[in-house]
PDB file of N, CA and C in Angstrom:
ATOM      1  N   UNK A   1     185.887 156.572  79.459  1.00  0.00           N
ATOM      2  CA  UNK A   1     185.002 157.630  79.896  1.00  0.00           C
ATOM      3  C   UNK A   1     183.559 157.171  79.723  1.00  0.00           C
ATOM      4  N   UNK A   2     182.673 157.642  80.566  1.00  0.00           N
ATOM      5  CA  UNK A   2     181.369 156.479  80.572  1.00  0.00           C
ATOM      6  C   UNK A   2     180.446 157.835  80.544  1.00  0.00           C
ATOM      7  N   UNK A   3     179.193 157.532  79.915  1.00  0.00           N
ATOM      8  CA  UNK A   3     178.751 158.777  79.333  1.00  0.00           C
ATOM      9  C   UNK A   3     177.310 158.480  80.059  1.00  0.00           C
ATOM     10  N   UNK A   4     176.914 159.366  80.616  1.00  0.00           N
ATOM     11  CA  UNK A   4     175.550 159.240  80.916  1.00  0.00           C
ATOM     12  C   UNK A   4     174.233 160.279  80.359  1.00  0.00           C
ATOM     13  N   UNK A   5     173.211 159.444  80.190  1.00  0.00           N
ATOM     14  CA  UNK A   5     172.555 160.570  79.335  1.00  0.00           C
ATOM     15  C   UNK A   5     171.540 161.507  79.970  1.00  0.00           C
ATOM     16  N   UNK A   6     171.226 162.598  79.573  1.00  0.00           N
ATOM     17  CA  UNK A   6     170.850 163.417  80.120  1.00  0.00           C
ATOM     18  C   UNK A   6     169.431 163.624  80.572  1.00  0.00           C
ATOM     19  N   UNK A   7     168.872 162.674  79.893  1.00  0.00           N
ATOM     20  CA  UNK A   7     167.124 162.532  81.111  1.00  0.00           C
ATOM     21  C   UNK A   7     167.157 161.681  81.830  1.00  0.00           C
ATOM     22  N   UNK A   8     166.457 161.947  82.903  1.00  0.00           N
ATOM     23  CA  UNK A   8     166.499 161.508  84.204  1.00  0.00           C
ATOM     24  C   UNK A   8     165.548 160.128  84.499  1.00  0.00           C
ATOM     25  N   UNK A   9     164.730 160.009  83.736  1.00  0.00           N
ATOM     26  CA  UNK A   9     163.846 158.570  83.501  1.00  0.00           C
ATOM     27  C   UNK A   9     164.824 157.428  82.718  1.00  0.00           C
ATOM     28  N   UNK A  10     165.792 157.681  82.104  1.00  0.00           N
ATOM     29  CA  UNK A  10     166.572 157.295  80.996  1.00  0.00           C
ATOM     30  C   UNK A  10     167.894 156.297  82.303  1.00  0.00           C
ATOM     31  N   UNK A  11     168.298 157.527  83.074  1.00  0.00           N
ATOM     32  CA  UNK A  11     169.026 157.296  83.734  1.00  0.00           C
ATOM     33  C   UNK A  11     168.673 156.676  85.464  1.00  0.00           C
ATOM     34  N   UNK A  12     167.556 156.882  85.541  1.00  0.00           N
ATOM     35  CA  UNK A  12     167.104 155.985  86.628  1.00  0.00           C
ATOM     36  C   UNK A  12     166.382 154.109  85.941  1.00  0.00           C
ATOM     37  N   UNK A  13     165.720 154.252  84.497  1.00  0.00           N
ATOM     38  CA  UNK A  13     165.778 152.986  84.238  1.00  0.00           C
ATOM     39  C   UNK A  13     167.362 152.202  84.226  1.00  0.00           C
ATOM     40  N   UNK A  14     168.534 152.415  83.597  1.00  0.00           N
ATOM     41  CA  UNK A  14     169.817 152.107  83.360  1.00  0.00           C
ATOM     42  C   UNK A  14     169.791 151.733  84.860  1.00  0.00           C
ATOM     43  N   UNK A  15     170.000 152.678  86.030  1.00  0.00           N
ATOM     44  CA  UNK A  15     170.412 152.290  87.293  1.00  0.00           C
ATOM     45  C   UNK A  15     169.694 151.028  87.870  1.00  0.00           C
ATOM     46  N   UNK A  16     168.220 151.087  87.178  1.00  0.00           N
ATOM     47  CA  UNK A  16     167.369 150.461  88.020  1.00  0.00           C
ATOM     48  C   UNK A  16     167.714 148.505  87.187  1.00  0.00           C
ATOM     49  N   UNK A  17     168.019 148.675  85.918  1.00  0.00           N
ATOM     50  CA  UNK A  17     168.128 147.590  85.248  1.00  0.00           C
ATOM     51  C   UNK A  17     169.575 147.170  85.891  1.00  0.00           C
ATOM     52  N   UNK A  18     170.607 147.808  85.829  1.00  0.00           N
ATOM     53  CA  UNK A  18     171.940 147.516  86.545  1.00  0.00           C
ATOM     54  C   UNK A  18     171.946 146.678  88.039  1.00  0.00           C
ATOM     55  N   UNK A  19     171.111 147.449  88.623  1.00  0.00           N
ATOM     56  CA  UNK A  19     170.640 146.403  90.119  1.00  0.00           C
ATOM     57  C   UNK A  19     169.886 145.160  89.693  1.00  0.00           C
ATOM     58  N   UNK A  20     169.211 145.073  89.341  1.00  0.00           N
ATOM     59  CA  UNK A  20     168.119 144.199  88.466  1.00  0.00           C
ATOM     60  C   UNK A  20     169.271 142.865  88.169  1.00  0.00           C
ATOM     61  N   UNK A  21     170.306 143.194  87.311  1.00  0.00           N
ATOM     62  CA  UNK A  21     170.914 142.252  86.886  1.00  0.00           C
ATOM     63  C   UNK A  21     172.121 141.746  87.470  1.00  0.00           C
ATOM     64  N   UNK A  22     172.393 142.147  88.953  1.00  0.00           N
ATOM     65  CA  UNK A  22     173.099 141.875  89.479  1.00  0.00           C
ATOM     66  C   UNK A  22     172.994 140.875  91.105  1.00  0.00           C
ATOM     67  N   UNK A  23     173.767 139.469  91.077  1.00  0.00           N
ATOM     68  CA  UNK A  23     173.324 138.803  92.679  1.00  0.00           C
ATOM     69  C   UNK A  23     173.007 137.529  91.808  1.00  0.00           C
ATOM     70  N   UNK A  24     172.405 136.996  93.274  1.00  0.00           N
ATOM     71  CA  UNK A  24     172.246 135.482  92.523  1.00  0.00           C
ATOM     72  C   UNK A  24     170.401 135.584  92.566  1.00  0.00           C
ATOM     73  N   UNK A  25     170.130 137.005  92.435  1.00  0.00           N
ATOM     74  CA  UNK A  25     168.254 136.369  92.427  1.00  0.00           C
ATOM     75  C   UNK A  25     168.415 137.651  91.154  1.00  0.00           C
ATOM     76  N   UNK A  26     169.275 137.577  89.975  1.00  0.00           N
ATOM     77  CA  UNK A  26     169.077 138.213  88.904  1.00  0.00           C
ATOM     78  C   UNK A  26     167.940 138.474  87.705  1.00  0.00           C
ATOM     79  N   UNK A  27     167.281 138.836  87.003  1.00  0.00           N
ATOM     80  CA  UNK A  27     166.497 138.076  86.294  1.00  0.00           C
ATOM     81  C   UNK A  27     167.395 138.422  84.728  1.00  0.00           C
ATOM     82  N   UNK A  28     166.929 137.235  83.693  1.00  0.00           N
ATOM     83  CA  UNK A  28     167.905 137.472  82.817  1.00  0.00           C
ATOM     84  C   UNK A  28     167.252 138.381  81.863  1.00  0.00           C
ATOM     85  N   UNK A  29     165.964 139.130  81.950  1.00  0.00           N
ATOM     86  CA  UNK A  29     165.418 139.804  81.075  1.00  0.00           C
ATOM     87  C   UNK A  29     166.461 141.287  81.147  1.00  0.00           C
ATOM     88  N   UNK A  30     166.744 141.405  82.673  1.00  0.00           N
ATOM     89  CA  UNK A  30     167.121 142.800  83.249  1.00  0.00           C
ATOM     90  C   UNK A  30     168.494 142.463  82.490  1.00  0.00           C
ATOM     91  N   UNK A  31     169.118 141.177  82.581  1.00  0.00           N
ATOM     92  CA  UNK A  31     170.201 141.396  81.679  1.00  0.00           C
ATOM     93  C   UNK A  31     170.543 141.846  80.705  1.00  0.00           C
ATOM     94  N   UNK A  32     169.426 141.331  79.728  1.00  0.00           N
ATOM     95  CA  UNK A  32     169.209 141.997  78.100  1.00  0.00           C
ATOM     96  C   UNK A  32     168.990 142.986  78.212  1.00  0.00           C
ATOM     97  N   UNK A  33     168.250 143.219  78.793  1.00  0.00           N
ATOM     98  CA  UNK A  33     167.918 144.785  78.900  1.00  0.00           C
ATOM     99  C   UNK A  33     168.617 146.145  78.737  1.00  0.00           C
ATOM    100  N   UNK A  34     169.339 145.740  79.980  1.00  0.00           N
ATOM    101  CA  UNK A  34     170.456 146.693  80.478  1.00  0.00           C
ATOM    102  C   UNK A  34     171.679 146.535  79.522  1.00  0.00           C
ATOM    103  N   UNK A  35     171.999 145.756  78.745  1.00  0.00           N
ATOM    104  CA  UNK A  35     173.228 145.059  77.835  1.00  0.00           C
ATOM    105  C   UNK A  35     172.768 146.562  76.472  1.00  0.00           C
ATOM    106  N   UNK A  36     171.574 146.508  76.258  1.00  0.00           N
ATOM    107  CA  UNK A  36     170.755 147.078  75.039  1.00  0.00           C
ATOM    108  C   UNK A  36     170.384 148.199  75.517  1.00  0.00           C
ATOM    109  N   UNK A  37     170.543 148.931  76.940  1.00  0.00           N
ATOM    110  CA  UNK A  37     169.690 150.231  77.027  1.00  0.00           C
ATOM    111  C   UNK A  37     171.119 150.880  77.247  1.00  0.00           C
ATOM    112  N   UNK A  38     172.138 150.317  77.831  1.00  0.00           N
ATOM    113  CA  UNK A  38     173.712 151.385  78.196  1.00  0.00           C
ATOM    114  C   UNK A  38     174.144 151.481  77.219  1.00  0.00           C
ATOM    115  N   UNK A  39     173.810 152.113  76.243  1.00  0.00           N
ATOM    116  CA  UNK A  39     174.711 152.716  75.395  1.00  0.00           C
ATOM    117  C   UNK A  39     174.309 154.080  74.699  1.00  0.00           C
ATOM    118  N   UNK A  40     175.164 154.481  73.835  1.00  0.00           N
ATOM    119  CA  UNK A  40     174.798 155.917  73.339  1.00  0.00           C
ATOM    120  C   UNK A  40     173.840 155.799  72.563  1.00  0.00           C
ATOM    121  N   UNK A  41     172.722 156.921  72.699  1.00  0.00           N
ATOM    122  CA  UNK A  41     171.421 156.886  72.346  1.00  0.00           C
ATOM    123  C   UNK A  41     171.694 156.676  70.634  1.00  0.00           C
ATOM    124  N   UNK A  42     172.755 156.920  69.763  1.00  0.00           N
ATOM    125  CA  UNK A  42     172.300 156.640  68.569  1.00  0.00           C
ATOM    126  C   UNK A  42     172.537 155.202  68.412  1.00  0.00           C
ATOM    127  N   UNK A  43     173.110 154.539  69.044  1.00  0.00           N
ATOM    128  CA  UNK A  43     173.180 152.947  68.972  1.00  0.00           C
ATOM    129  C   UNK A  43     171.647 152.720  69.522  1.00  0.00           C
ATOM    130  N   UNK A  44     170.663 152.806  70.397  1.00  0.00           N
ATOM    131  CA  UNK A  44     169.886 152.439  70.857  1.00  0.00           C
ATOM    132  C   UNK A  44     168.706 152.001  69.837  1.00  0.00           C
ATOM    133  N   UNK A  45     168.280 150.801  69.686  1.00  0.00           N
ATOM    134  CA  UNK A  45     167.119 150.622  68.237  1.00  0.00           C
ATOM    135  C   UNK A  45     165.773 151.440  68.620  1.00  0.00           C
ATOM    136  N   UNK A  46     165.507 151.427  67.022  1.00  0.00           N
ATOM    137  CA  UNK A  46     164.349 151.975  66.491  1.00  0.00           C
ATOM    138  C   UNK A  46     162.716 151.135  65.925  1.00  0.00           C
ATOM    139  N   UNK A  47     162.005 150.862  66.698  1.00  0.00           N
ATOM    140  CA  UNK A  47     160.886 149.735  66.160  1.00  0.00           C
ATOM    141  C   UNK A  47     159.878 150.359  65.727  1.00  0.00           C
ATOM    142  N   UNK A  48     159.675 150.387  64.896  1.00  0.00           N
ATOM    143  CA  UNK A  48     157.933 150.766  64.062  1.00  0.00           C
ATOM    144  C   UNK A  48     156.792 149.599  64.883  1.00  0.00           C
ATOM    145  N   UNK A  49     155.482 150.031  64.742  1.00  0.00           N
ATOM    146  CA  UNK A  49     154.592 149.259  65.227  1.00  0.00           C
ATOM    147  C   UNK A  49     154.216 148.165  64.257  1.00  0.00           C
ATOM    148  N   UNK A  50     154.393 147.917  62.798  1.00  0.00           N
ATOM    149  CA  UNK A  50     154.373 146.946  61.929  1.00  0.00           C
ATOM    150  C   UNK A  50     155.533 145.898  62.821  1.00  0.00           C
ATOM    151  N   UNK A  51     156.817 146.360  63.111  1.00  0.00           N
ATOM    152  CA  UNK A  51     157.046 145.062  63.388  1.00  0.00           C
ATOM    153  C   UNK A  51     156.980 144.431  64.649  1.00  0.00           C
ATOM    154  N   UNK A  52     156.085 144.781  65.695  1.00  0.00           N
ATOM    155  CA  UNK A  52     155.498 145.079  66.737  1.00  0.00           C
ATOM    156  C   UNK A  52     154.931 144.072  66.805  1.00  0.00           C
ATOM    157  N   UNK A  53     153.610 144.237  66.088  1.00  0.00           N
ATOM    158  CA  UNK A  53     152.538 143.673  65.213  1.00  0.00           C
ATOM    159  C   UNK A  53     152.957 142.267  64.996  1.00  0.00           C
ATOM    160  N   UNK A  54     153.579 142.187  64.071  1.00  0.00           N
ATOM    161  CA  UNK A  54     154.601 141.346  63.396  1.00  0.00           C
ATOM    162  C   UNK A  54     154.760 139.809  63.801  1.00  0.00           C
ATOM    163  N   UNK A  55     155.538 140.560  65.072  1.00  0.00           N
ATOM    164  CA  UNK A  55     156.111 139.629  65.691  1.00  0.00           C
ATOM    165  C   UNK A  55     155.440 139.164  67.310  1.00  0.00           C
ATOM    166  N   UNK A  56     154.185 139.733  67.494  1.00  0.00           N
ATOM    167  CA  UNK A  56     153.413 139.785  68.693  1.00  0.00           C
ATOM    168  C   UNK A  56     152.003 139.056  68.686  1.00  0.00           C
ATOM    169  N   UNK A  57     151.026 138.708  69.500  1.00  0.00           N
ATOM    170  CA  UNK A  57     150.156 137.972  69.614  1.00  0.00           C
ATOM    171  C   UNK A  57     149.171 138.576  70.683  1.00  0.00           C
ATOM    172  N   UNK A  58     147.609 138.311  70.731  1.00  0.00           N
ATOM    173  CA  UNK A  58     146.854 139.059  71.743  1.00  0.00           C
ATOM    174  C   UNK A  58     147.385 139.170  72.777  1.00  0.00           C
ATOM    175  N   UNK A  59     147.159 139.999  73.629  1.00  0.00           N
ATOM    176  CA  UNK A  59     148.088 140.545  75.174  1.00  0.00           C
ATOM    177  C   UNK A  59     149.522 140.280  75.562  1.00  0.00           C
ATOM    178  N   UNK A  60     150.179 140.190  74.545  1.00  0.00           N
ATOM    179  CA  UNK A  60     151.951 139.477  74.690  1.00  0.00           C
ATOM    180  C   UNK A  60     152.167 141.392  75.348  1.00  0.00           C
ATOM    181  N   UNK A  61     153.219 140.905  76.318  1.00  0.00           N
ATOM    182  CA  UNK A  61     154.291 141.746  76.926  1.00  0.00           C
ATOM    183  C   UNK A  61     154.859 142.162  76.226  1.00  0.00           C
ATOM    184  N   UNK A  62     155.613 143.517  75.681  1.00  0.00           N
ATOM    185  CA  UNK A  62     156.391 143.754  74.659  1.00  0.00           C
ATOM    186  C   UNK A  62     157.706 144.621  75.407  1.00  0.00           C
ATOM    187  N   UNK A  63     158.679 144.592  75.425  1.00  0.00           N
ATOM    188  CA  UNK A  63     159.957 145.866  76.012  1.00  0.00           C
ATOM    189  C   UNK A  63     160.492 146.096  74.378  1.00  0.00           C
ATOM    190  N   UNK A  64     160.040 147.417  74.369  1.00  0.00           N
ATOM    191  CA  UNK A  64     161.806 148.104  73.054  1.00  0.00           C
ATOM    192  C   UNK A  64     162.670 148.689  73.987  1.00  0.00           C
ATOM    193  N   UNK A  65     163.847 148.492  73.722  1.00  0.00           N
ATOM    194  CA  UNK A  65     165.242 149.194  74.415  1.00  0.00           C
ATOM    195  C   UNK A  65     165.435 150.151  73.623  1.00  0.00           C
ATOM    196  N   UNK A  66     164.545 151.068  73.414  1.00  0.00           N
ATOM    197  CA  UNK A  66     164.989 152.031  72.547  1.00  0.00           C
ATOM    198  C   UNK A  66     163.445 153.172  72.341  1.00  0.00           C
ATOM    199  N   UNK A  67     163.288 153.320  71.410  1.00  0.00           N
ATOM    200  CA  UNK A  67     162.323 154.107  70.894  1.00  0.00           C
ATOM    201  C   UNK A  67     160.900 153.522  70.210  1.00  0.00           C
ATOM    202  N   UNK A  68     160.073 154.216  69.901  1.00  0.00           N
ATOM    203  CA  UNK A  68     158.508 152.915  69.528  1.00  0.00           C
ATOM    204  C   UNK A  68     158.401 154.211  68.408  1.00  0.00           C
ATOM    205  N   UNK A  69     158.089 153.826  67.447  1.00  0.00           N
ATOM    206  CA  UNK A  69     157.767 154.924  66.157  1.00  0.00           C
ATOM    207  C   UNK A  69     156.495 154.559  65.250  1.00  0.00           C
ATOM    208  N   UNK A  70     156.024 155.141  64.580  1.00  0.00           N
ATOM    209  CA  UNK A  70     154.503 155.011  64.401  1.00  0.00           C
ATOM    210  C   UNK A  70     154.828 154.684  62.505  1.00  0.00           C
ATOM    211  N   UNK A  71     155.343 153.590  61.770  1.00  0.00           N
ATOM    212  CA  UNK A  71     155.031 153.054  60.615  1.00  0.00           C
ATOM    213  C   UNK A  71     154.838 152.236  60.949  1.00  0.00           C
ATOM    214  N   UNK A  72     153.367 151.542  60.648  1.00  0.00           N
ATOM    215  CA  UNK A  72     152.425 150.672  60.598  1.00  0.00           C
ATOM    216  C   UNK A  72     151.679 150.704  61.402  1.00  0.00           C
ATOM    217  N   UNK A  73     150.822 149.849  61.841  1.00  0.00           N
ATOM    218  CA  UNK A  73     149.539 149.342  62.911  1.00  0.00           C
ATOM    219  C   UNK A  73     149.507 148.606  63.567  1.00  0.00           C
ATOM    220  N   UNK A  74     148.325 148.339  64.577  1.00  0.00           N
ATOM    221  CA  UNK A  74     148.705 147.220  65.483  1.00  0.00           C
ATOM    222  C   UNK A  74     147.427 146.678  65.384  1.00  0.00           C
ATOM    223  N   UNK A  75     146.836 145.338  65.615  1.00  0.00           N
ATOM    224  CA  UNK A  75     145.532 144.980  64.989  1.00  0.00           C
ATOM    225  C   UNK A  75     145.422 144.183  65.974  1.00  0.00           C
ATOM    226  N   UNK A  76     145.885 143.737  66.885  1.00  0.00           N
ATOM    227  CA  UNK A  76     145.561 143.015  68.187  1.00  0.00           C
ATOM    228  C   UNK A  76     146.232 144.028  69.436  1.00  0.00           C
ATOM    229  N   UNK A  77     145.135 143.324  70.693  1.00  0.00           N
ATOM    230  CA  UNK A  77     146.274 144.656  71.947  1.00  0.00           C
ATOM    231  C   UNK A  77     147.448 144.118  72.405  1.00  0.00           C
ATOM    232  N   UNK A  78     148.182 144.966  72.916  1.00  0.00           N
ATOM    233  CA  UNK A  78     149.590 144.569  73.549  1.00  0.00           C
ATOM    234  C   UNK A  78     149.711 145.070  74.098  1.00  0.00           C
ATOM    235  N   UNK A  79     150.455 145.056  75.367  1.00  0.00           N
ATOM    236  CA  UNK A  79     151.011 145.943  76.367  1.00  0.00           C
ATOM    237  C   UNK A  79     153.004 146.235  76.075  1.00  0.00           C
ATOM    238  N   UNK A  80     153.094 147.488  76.215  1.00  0.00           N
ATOM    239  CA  UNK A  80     154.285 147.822  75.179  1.00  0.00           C
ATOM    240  C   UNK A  80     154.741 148.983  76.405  1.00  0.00           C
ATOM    241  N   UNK A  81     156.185 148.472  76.646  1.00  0.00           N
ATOM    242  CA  UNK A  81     157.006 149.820  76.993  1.00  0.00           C
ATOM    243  C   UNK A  81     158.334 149.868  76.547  1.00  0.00           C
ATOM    244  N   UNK A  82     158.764 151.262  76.492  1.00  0.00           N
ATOM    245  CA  UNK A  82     159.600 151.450  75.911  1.00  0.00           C
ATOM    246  C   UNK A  82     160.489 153.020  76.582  1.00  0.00           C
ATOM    247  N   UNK A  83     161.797 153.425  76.221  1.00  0.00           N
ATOM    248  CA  UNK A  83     162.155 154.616  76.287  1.00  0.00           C
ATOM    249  C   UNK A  83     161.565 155.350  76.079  1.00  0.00           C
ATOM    250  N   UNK A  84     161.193 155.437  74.574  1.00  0.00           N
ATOM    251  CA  UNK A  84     160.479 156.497  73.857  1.00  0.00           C
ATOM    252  C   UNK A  84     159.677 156.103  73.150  1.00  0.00           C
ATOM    253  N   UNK A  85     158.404 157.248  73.201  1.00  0.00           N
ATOM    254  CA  UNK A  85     157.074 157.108  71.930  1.00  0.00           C
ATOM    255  C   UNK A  85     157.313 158.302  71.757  1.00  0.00           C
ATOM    256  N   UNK A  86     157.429 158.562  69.870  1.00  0.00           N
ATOM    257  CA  UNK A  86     156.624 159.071  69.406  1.00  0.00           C
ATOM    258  C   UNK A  86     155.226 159.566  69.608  1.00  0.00           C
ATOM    259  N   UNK A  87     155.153 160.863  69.048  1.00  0.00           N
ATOM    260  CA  UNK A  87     153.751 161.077  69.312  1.00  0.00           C
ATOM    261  C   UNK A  87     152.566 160.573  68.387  1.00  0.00           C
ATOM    262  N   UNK A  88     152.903 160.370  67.202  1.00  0.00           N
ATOM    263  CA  UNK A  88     151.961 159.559  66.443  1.00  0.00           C
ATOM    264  C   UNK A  88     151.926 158.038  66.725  1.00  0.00           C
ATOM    265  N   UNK A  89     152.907 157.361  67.133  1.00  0.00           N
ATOM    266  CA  UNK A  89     152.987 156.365  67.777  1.00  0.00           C
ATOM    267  C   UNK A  89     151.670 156.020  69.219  1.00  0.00           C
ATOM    268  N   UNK A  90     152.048 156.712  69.973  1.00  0.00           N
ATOM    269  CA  UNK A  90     150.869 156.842  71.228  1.00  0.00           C
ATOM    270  C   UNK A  90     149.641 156.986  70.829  1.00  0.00           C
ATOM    271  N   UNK A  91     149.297 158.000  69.682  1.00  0.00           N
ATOM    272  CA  UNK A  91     148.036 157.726  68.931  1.00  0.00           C
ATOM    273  C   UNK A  91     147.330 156.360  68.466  1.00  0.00           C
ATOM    274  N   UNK A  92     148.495 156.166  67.885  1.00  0.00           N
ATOM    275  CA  UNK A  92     148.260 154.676  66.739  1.00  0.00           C
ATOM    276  C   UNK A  92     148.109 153.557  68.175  1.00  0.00           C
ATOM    277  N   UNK A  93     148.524 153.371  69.254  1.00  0.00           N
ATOM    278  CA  UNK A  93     148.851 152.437  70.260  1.00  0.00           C
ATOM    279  C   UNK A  93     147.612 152.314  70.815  1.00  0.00           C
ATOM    280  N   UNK A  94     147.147 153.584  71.464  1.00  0.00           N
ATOM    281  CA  UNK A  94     145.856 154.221  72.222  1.00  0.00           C
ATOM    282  C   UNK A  94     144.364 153.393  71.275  1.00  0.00           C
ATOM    283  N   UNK A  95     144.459 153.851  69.609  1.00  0.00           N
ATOM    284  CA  UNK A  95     143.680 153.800  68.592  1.00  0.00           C
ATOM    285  C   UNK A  95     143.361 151.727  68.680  1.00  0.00           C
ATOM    286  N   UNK A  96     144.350 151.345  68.746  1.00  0.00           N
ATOM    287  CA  UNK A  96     144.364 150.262  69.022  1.00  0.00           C
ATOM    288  C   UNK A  96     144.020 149.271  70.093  1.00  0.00           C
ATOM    289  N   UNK A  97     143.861 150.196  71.265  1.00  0.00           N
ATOM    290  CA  UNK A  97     143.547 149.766  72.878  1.00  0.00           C
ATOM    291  C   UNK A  97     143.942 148.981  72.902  1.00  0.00           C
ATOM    292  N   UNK A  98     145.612 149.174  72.911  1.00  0.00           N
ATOM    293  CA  UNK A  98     146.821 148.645  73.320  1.00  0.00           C
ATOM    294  C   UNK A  98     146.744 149.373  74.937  1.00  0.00           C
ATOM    295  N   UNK A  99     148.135 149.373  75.452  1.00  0.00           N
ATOM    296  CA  UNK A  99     148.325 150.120  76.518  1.00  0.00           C
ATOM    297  C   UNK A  99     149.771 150.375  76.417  1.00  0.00           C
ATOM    298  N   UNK A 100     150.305 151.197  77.050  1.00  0.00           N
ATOM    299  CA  UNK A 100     152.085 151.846  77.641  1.00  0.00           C
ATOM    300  C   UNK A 100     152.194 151.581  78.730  1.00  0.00           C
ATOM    301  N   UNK A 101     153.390 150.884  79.476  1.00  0.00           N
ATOM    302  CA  UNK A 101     153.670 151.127  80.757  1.00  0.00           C
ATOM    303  C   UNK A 101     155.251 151.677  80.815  1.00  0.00           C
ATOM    304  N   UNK A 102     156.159 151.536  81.820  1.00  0.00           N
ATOM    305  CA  UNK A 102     157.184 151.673  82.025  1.00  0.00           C
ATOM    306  C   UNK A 102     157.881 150.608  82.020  1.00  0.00           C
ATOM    307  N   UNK A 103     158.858 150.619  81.751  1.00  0.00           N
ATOM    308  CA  UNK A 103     160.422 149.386  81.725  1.00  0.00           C
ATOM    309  C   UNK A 103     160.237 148.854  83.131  1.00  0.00           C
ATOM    310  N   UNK A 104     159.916 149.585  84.084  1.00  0.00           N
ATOM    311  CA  UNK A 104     160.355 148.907  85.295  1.00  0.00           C
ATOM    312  C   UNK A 104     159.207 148.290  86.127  1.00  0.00           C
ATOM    313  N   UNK A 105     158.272 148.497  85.669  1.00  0.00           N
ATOM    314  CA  UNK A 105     156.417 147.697  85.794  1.00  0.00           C
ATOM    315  C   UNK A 105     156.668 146.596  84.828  1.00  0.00           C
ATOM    316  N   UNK A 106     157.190 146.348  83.413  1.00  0.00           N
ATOM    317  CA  UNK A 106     157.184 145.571  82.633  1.00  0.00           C
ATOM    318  C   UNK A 106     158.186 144.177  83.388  1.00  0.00           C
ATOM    319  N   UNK A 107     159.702 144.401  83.296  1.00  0.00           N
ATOM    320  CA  UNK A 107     160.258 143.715  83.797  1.00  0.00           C
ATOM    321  C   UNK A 107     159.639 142.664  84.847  1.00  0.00           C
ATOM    322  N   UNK A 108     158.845 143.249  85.959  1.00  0.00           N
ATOM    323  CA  UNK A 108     158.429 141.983  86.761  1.00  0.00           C
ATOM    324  C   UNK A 108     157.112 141.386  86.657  1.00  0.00           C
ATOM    325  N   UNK A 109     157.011 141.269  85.330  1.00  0.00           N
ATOM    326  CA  UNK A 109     155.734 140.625  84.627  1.00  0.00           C
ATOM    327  C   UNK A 109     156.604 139.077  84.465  1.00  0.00           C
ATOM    328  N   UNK A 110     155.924 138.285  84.084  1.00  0.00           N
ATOM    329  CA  UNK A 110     156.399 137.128  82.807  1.00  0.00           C
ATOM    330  C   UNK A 110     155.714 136.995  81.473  1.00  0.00           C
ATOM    331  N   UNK A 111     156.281 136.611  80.939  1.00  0.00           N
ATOM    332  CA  UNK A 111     156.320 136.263  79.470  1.00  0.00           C
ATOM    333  C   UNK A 111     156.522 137.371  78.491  1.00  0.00           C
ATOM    334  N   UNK A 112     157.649 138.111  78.748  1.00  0.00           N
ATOM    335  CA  UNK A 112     158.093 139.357  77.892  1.00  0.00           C
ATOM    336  C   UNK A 112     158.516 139.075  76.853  1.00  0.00           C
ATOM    337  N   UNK A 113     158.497 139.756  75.830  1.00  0.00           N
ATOM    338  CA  UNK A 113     159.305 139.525  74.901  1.00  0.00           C
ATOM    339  C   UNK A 113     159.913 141.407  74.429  1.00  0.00           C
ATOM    340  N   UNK A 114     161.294 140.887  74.152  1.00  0.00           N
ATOM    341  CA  UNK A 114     161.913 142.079  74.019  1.00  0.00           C
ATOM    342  C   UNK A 114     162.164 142.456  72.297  1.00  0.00           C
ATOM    343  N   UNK A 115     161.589 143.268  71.755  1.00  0.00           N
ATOM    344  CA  UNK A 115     161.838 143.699  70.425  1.00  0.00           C
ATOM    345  C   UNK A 115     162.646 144.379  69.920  1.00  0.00           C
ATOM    346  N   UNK A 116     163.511 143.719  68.792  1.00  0.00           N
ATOM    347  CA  UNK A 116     165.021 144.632  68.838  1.00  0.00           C
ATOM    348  C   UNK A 116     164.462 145.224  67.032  1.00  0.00           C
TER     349      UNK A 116
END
């Protein structure tokens, strides 16, 4: 039984990553992607902006397959999308003149890096 979830941004990224990773002009980001976004939302990870931070460098691409949550800071900008922000999160991101985009603007960038 295959469960689909009930917002509609949620479920048009899934569709949109599913095409994405399918054919011979695939990209393998959409693979990961989609491997890490189909499943039930409590499997889906959780990233604080410390490890964001962390593991990121001035203007690096960032995808979470999951949610963006606001323990810690970000001290250089990044461009970051994700399922979900928090609302103190978007603060802390904004505060930082970082930026947000969508999963599906991100994907046909290069040099992503995906944060699990």
């Amino acid at each position: 039984m295959k469960i689909t979830p009930e917002r509609k941004d949620i479920r048009d990224a899934i569709s949109m990553l599913s095409e994405m990773s399918k054919g011979e002009n695939a990209k393998p980001v959409a693979k990961k992607l989609y491997s890490l976004i189909a499943v039930p939302k409590r499997r889906r990870v959780s990233v604080n902006l410390y490890k964001i931070d962390k593991y990121t460098k001035e203007g690096d691409n960032v995808i979470v397959p999951g949610k963006v949550l606001s323990i810690g800071s970000l001290s250089h900008k990044v461009n970051i999308a994700a399922l979900e922000f928090s609302g103190s999160a978007l603060e802390r991101i904004s505060k930082a003149g970082s930026s947000t985009s969508t999963i599906k603007e991100m994907v046909s960038k290069k040099n992503v890096r995906i944060i699990i």
